[in-house]
Every structure is written in C-alpha cells, then in structure tokens.
PDB file of N, CA and C in Angstrom:
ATOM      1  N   UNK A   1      -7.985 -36.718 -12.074  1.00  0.00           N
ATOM      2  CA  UNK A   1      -7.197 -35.732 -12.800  1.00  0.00           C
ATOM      3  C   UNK A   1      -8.152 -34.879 -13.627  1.00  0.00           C
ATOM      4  N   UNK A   2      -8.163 -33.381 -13.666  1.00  0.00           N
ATOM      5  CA  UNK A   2      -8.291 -32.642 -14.032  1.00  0.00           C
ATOM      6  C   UNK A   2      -7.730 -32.139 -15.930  1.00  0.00           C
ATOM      7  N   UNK A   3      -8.657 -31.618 -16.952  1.00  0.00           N
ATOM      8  CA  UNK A   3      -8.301 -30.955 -17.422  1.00  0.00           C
ATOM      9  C   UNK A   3      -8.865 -29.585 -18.024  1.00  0.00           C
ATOM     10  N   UNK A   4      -7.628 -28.586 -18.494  1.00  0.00           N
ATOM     11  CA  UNK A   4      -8.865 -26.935 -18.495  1.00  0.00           C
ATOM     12  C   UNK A   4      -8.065 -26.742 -20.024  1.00  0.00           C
ATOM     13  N   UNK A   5      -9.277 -26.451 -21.010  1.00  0.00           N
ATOM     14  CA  UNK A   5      -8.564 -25.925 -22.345  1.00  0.00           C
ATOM     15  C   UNK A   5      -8.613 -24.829 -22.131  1.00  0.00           C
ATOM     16  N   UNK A   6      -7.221 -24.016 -21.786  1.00  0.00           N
ATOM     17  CA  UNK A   6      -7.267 -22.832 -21.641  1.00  0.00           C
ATOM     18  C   UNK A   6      -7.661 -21.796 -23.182  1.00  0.00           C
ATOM     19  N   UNK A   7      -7.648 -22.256 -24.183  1.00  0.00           N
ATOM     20  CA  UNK A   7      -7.838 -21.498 -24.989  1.00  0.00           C
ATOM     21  C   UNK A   7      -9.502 -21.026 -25.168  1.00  0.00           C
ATOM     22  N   UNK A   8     -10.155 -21.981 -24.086  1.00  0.00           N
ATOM     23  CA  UNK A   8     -11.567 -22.061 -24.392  1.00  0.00           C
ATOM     24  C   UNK A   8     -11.925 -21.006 -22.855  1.00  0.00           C
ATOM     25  N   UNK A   9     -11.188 -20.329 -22.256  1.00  0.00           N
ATOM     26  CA  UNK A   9     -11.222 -19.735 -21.032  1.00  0.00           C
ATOM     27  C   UNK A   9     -12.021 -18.345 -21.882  1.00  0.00           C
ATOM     28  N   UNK A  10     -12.793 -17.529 -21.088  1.00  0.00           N
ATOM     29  CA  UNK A  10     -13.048 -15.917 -21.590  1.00  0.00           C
ATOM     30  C   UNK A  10     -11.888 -15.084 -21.183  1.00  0.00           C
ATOM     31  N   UNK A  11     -11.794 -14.494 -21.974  1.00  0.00           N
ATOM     32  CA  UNK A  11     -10.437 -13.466 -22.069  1.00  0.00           C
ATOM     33  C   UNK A  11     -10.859 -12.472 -21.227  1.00  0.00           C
ATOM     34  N   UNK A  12     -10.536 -11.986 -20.114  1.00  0.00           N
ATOM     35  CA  UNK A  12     -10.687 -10.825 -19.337  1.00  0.00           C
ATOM     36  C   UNK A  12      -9.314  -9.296 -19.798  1.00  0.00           C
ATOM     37  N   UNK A  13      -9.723  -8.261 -19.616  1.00  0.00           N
ATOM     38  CA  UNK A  13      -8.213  -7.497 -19.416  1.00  0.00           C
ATOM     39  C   UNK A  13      -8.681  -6.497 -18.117  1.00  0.00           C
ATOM     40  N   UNK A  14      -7.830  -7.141 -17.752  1.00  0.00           N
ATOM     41  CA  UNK A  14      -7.989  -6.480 -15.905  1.00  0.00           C
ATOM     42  C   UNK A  14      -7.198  -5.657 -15.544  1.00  0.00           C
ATOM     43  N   UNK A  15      -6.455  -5.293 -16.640  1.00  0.00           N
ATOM     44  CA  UNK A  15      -5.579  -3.982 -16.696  1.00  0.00           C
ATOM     45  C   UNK A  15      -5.276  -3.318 -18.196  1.00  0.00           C
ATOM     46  N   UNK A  16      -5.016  -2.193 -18.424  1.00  0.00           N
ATOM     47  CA  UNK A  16      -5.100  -2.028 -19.894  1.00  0.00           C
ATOM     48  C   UNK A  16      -3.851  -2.430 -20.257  1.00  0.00           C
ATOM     49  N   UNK A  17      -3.830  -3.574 -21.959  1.00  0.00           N
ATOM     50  CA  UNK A  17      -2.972  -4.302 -22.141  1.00  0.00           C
ATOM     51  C   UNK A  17      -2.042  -5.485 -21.519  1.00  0.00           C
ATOM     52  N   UNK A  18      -3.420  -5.841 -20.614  1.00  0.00           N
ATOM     53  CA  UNK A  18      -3.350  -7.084 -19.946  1.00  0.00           C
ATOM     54  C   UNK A  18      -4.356  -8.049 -20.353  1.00  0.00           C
ATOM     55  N   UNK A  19      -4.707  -9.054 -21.271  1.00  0.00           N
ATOM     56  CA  UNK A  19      -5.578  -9.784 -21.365  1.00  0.00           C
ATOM     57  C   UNK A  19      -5.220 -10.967 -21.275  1.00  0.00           C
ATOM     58  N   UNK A  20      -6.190 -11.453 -20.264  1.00  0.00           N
ATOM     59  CA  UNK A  20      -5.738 -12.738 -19.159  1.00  0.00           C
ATOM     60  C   UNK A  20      -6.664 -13.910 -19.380  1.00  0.00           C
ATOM     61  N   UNK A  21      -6.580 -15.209 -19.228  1.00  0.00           N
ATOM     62  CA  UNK A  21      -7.245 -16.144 -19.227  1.00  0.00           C
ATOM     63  C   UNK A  21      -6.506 -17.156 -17.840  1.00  0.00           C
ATOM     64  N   UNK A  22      -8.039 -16.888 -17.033  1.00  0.00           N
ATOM     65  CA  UNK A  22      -7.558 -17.904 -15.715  1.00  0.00           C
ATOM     66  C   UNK A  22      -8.553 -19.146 -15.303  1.00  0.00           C
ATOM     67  N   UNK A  23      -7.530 -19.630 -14.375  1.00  0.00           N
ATOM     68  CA  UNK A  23      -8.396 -20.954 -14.255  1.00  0.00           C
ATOM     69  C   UNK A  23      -7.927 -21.386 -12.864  1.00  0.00           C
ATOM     70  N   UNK A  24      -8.205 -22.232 -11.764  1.00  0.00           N
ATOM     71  CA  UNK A  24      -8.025 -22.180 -10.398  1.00  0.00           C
ATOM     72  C   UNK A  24      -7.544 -24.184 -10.209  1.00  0.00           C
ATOM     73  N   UNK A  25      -6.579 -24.155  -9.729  1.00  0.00           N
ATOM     74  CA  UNK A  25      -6.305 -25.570  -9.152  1.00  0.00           C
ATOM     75  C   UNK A  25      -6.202 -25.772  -7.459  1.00  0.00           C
ATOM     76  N   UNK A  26      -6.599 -26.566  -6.969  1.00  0.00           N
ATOM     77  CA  UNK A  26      -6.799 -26.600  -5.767  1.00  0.00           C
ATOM     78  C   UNK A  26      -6.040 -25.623  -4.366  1.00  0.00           C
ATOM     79  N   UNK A  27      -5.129 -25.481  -4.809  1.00  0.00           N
ATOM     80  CA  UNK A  27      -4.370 -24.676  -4.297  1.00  0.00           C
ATOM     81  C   UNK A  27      -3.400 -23.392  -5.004  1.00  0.00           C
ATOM     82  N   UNK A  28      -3.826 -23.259  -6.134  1.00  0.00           N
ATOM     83  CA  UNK A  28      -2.847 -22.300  -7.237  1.00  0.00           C
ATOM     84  C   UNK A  28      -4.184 -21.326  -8.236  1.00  0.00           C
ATOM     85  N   UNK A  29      -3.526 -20.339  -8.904  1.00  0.00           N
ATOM     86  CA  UNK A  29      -4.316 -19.628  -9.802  1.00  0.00           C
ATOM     87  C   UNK A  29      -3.157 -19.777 -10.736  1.00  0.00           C
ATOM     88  N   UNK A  30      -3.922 -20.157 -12.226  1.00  0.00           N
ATOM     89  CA  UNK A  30      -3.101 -19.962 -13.137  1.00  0.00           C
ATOM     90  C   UNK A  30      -3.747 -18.409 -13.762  1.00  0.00           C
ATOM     91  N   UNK A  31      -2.986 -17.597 -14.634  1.00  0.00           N
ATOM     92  CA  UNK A  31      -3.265 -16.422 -15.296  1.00  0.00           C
ATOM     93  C   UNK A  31      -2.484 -16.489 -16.806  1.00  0.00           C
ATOM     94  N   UNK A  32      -3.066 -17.121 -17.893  1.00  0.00           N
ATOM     95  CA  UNK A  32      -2.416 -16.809 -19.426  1.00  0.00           C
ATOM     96  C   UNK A  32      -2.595 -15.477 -19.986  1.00  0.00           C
ATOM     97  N   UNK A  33      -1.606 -14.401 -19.340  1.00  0.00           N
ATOM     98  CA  UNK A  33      -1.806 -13.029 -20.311  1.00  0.00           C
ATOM     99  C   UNK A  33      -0.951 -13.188 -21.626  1.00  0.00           C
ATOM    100  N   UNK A  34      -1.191 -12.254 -22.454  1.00  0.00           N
ATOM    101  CA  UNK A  34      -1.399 -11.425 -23.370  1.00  0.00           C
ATOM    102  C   UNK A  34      -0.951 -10.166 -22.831  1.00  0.00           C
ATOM    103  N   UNK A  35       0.424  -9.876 -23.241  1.00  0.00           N
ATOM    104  CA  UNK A  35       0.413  -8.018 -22.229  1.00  0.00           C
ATOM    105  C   UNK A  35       1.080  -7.419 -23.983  1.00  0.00           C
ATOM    106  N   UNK A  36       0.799  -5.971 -23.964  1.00  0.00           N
ATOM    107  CA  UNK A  36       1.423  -5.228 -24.821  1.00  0.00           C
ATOM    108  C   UNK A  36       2.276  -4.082 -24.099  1.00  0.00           C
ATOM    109  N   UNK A  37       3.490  -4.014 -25.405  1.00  0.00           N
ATOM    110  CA  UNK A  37       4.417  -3.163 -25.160  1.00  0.00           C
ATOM    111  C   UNK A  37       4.129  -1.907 -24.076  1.00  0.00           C
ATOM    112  N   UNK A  38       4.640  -1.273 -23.130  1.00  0.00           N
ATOM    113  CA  UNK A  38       3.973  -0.174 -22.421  1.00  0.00           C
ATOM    114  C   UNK A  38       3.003  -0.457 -21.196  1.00  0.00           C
ATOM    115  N   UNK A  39       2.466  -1.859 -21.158  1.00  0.00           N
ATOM    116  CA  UNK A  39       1.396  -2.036 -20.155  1.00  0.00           C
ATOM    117  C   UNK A  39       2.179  -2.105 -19.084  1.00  0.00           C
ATOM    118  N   UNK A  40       1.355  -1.862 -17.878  1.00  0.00           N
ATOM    119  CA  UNK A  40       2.094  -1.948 -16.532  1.00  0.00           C
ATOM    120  C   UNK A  40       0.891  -1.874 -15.665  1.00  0.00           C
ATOM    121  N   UNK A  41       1.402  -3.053 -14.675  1.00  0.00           N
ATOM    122  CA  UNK A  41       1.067  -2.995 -13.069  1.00  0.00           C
ATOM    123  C   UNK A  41       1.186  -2.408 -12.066  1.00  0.00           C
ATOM    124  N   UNK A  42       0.588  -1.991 -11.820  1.00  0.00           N
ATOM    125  CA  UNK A  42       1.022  -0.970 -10.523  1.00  0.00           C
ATOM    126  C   UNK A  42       1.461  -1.834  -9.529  1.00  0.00           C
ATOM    127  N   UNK A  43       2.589  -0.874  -8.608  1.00  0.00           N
ATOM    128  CA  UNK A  43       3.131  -1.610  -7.129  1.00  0.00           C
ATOM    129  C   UNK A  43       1.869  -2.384  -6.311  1.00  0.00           C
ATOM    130  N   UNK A  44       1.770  -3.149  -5.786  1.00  0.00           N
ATOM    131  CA  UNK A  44       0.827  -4.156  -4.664  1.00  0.00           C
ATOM    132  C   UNK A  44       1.443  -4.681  -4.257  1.00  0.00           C
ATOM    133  N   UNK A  45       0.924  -5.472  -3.450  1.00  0.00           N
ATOM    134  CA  UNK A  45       1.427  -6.599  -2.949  1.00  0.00           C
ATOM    135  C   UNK A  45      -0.139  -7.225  -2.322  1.00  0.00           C
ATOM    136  N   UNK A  46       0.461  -8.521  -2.328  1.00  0.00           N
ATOM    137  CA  UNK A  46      -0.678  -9.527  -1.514  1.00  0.00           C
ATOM    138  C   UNK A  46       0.177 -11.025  -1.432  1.00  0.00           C
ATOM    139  N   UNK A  47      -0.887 -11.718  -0.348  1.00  0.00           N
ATOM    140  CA  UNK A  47      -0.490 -12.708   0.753  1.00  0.00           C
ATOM    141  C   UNK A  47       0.163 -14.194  -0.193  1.00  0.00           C
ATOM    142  N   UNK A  48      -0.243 -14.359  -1.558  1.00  0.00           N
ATOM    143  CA  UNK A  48       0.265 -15.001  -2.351  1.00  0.00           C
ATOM    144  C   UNK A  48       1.420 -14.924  -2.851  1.00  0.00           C
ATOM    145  N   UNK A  49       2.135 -16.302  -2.994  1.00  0.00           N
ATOM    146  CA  UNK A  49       3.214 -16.043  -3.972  1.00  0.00           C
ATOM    147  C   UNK A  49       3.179 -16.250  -5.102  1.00  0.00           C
ATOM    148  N   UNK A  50       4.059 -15.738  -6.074  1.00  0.00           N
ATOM    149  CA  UNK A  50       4.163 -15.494  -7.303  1.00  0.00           C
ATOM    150  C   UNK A  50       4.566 -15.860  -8.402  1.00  0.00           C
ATOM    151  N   UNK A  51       4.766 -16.501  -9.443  1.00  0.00           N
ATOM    152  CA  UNK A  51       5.555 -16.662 -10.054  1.00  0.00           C
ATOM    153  C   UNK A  51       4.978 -16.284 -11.799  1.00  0.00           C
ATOM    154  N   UNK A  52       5.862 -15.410 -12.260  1.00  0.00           N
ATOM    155  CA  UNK A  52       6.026 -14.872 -13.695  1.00  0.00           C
ATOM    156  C   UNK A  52       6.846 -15.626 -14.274  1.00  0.00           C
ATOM    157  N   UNK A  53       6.631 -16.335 -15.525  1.00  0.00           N
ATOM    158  CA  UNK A  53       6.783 -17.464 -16.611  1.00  0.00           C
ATOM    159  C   UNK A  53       6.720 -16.855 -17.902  1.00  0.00           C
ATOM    160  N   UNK A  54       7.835 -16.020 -18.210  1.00  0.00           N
ATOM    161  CA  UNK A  54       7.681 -15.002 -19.670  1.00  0.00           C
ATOM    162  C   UNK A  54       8.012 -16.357 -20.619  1.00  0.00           C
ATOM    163  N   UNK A  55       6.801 -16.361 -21.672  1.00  0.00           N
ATOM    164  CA  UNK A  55       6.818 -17.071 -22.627  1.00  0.00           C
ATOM    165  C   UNK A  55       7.221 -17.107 -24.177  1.00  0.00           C
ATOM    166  N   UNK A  56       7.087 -15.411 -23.746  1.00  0.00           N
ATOM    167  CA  UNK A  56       7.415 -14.532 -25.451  1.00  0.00           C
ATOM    168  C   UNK A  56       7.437 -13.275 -25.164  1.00  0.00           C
ATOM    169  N   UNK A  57       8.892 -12.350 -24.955  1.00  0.00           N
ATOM    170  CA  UNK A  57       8.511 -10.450 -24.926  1.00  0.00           C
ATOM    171  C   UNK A  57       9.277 -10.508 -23.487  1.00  0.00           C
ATOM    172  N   UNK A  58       9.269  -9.308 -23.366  1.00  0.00           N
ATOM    173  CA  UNK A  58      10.063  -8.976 -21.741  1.00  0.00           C
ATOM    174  C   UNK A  58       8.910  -8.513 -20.740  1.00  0.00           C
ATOM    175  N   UNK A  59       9.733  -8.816 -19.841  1.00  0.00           N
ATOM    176  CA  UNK A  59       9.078  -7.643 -18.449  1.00  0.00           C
ATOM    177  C   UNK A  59       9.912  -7.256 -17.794  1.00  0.00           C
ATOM    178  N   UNK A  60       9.476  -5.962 -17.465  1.00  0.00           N
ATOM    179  CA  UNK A  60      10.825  -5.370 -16.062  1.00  0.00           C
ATOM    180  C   UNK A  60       9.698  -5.578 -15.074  1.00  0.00           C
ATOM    181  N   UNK A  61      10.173  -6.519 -13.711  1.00  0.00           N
ATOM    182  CA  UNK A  61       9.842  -6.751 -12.929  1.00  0.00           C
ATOM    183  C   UNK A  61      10.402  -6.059 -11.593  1.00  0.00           C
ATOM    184  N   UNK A  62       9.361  -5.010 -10.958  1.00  0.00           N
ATOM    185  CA  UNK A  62      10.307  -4.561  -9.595  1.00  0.00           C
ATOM    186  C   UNK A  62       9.902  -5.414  -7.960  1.00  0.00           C
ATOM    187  N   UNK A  63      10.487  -6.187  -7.369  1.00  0.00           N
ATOM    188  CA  UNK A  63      10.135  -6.786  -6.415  1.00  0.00           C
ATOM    189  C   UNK A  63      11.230  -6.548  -4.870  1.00  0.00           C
ATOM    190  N   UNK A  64       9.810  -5.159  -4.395  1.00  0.00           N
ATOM    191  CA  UNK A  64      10.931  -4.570  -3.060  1.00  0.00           C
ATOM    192  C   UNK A  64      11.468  -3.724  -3.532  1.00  0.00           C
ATOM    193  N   UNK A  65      11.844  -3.342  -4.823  1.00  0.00           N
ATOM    194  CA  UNK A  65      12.719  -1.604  -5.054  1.00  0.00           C
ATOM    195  C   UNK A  65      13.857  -2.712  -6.009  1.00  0.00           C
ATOM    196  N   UNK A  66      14.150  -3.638  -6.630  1.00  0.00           N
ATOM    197  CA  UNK A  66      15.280  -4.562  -6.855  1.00  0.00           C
ATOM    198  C   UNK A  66      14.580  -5.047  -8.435  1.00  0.00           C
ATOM    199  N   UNK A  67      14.701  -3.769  -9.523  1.00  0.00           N
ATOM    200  CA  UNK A  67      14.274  -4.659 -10.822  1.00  0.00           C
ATOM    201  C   UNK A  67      14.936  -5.627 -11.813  1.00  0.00           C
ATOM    202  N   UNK A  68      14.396  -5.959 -12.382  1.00  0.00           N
ATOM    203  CA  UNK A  68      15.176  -6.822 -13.239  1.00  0.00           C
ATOM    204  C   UNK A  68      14.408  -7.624 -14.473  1.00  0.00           C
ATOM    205  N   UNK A  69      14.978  -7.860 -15.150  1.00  0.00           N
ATOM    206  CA  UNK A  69      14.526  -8.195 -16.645  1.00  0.00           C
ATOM    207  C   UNK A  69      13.639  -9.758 -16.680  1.00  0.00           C
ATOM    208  N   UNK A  70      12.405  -9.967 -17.030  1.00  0.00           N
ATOM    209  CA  UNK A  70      12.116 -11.209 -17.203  1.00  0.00           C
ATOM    210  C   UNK A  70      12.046 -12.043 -18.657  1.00  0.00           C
ATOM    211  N   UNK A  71      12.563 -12.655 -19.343  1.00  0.00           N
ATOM    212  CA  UNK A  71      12.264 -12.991 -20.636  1.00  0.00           C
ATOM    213  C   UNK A  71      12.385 -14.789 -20.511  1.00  0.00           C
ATOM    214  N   UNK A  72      11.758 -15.376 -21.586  1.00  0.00           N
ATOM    215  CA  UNK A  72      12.036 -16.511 -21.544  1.00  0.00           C
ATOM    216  C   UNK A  72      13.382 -17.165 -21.797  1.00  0.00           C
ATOM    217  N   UNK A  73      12.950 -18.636 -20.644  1.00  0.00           N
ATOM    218  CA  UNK A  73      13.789 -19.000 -19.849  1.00  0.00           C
ATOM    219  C   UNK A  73      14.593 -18.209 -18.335  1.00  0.00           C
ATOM    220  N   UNK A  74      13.917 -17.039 -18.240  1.00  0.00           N
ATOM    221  CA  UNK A  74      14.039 -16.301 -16.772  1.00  0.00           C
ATOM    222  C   UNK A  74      12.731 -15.994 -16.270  1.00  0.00           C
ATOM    223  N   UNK A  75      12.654 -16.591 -15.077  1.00  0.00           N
ATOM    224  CA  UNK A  75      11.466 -17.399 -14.320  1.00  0.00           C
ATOM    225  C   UNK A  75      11.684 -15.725 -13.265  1.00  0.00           C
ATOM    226  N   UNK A  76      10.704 -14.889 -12.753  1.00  0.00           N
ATOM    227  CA  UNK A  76      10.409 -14.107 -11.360  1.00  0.00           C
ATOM    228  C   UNK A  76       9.330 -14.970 -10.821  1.00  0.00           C
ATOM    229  N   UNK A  77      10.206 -14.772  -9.559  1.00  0.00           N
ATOM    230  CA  UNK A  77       9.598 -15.219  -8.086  1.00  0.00           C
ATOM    231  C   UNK A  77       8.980 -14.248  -7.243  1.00  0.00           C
ATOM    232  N   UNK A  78       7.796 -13.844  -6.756  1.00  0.00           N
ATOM    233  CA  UNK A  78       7.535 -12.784  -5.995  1.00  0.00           C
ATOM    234  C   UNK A  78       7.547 -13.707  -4.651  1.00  0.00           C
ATOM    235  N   UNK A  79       7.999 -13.393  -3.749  1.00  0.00           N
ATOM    236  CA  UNK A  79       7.463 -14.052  -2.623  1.00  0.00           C
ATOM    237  C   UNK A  79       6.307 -13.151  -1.932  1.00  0.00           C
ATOM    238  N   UNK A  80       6.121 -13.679  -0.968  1.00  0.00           N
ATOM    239  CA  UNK A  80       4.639 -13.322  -0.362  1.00  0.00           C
ATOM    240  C   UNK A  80       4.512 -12.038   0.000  1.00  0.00           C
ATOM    241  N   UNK A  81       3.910 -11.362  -0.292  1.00  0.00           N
ATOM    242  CA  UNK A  81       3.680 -10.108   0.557  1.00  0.00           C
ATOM    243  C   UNK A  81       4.622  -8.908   0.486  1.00  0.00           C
ATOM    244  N   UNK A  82       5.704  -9.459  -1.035  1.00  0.00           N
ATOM    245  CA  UNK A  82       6.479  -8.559  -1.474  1.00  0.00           C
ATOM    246  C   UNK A  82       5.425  -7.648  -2.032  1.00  0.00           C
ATOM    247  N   UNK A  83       6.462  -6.206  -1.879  1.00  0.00           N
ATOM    248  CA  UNK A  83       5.795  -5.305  -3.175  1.00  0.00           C
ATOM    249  C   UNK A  83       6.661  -5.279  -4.697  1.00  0.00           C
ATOM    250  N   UNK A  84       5.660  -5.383  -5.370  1.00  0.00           N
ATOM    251  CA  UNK A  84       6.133  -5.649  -6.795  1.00  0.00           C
ATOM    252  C   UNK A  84       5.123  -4.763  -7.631  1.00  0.00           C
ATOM    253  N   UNK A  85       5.644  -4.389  -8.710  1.00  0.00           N
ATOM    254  CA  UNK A  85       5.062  -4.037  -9.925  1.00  0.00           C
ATOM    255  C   UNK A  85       5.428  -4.089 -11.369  1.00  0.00           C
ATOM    256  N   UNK A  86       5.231  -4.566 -12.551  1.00  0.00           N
ATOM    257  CA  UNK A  86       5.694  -5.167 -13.543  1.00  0.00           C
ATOM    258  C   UNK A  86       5.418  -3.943 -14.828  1.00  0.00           C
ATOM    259  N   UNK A  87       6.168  -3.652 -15.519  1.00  0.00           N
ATOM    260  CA  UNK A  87       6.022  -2.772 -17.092  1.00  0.00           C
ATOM    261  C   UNK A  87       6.489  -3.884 -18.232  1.00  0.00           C
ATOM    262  N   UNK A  88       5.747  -3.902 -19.369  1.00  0.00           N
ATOM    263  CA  UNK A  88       6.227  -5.072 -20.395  1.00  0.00           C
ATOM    264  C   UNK A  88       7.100  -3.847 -21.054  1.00  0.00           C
ATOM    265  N   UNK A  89       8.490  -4.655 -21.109  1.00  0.00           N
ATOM    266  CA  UNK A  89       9.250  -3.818 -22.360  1.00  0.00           C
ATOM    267  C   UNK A  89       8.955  -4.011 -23.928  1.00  0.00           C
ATOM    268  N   UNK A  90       8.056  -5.014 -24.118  1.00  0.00           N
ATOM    269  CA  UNK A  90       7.697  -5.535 -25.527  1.00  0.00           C
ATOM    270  C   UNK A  90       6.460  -6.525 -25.362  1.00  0.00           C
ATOM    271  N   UNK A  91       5.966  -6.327 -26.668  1.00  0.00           N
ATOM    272  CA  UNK A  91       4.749  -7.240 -26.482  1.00  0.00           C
ATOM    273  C   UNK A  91       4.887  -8.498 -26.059  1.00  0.00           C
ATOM    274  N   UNK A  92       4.110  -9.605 -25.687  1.00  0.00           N
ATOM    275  CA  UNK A  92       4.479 -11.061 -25.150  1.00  0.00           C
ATOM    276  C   UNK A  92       3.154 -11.547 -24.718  1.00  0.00           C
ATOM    277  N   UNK A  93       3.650 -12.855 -24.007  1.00  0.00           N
ATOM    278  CA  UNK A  93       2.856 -13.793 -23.463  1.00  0.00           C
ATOM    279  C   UNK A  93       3.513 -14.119 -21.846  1.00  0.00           C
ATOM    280  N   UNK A  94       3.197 -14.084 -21.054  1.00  0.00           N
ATOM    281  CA  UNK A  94       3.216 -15.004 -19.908  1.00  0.00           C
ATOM    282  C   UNK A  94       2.142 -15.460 -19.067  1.00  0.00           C
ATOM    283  N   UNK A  95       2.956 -16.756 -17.988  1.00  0.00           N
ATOM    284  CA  UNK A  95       2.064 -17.764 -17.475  1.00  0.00           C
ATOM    285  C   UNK A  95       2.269 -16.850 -15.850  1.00  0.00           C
ATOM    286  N   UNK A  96       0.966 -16.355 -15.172  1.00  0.00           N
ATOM    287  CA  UNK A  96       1.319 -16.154 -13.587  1.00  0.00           C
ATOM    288  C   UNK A  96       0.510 -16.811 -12.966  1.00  0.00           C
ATOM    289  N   UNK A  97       1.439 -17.669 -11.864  1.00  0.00           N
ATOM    290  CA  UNK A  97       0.624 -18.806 -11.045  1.00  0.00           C
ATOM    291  C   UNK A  97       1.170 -17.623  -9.481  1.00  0.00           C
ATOM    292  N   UNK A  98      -0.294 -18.173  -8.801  1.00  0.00           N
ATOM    293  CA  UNK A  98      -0.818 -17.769  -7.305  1.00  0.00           C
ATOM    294  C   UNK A  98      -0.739 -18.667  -6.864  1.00  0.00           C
ATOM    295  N   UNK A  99      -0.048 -18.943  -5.711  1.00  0.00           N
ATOM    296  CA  UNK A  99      -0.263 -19.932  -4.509  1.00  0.00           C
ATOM    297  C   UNK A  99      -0.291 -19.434  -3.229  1.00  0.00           C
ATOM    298  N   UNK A 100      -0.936 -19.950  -2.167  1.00  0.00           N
ATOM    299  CA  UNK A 100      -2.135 -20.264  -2.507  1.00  0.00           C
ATOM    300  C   UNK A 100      -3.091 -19.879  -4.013  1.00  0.00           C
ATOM    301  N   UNK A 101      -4.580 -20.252  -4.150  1.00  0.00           N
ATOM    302  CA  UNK A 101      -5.191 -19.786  -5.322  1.00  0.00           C
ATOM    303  C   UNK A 101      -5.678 -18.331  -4.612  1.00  0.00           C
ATOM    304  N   UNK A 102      -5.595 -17.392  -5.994  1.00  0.00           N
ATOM    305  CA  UNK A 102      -6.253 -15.888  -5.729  1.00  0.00           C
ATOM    306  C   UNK A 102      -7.327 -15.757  -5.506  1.00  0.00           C
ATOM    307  N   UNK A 103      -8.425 -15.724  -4.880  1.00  0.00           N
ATOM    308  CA  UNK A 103      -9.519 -15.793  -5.574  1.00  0.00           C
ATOM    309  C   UNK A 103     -10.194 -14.216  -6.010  1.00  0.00           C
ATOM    310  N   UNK A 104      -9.620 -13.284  -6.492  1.00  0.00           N
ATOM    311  CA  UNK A 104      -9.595 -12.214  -7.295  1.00  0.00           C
ATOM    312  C   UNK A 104      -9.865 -13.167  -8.458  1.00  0.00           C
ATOM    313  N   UNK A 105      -9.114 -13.467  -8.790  1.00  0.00           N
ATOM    314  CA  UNK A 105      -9.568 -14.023  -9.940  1.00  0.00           C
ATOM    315  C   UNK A 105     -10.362 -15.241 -10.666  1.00  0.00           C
ATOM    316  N   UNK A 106     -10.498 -15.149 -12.036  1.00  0.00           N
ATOM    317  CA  UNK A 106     -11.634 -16.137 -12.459  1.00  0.00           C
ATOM    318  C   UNK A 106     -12.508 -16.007 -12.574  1.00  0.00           C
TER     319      UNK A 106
END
C-alpha cells in the first residue's frame, strides 16, 4: 500500500486559475485543483474517463452540448472520448480522477 501527501505535491496551473496538484495510481490520475471564479477549460476530449468531485464552489460542466451544474455532493462523469469543457461559476476546490492514468500529467 501506497501513500501520497498531497499537500506536499508542487502546485502546477495548467490553465489560468487552475492550480492543480497531481499524483498517478496504477491505473488512475488524481488532479487536486484550486480553480477561481471565471476560469475555464476549453472543449477536448480524450481517451480517458472522467470524473469531477466538486469539493467547495460550482462548475458548469458541458459534456456533448448537455450542461449542467457541479457542486458538492454532485459528482460529473465524463465518459471516454466525450467532448467536454468546464467554466467555475465560483471559486472552489475539486478532485479530477483519469482512468486509465493521464500521463499529461504529473
């Protein structure tokens, strides 16, 4: 068994008002952002699936043209190879896990 103090990770921001801390499990990417009010992702997509874990703050999540609100206790699912792109409606925290692992990141 494995453990990662994520607080001890280097803070990357790989998008403006995205600052991320990641770490890789055998088959998954974890990502601890930090997003502020206004930040946004542009549409992509890739071969991983997705999952957004709002911890604190919103996101409008668009996955396929179909948006919708993420806040805690409401879990987004990207599936694979959807197109998606995310805008934070308010500052926050969330957890995004890759499965397979990304290796973009880390």
């Amino acid at each position: 068994m494995s453990f990662v103090d994520v607080d001890k990770q280097e803070v990357t921001e790989r998008l403006p008002g995205w600052r991320g801390r990641y770490f890789h499990a055998v088959n998954m990417t974890f990502a601890h952002y930090e997003f502020t009010q206004g930040a946004s992702i542009h549409e992509h997509h890739h071969p991983q699936e997705e999952v957004y874990e709002v911890i604190e703050g919103e996101l409008e999540i668009s996955v396929d043209g179909v948006r919708q609100v993420a806040r805690p206790g409401v879990a987004a699912i990207v599936p694979s190879n959807a197109r998606h792109s995310v805008r934070a409606l308010t500052d926050g925290r969330a957890i995004i896990v890759d499965s397979p692992a990304g290796p973009e990141f880390g």
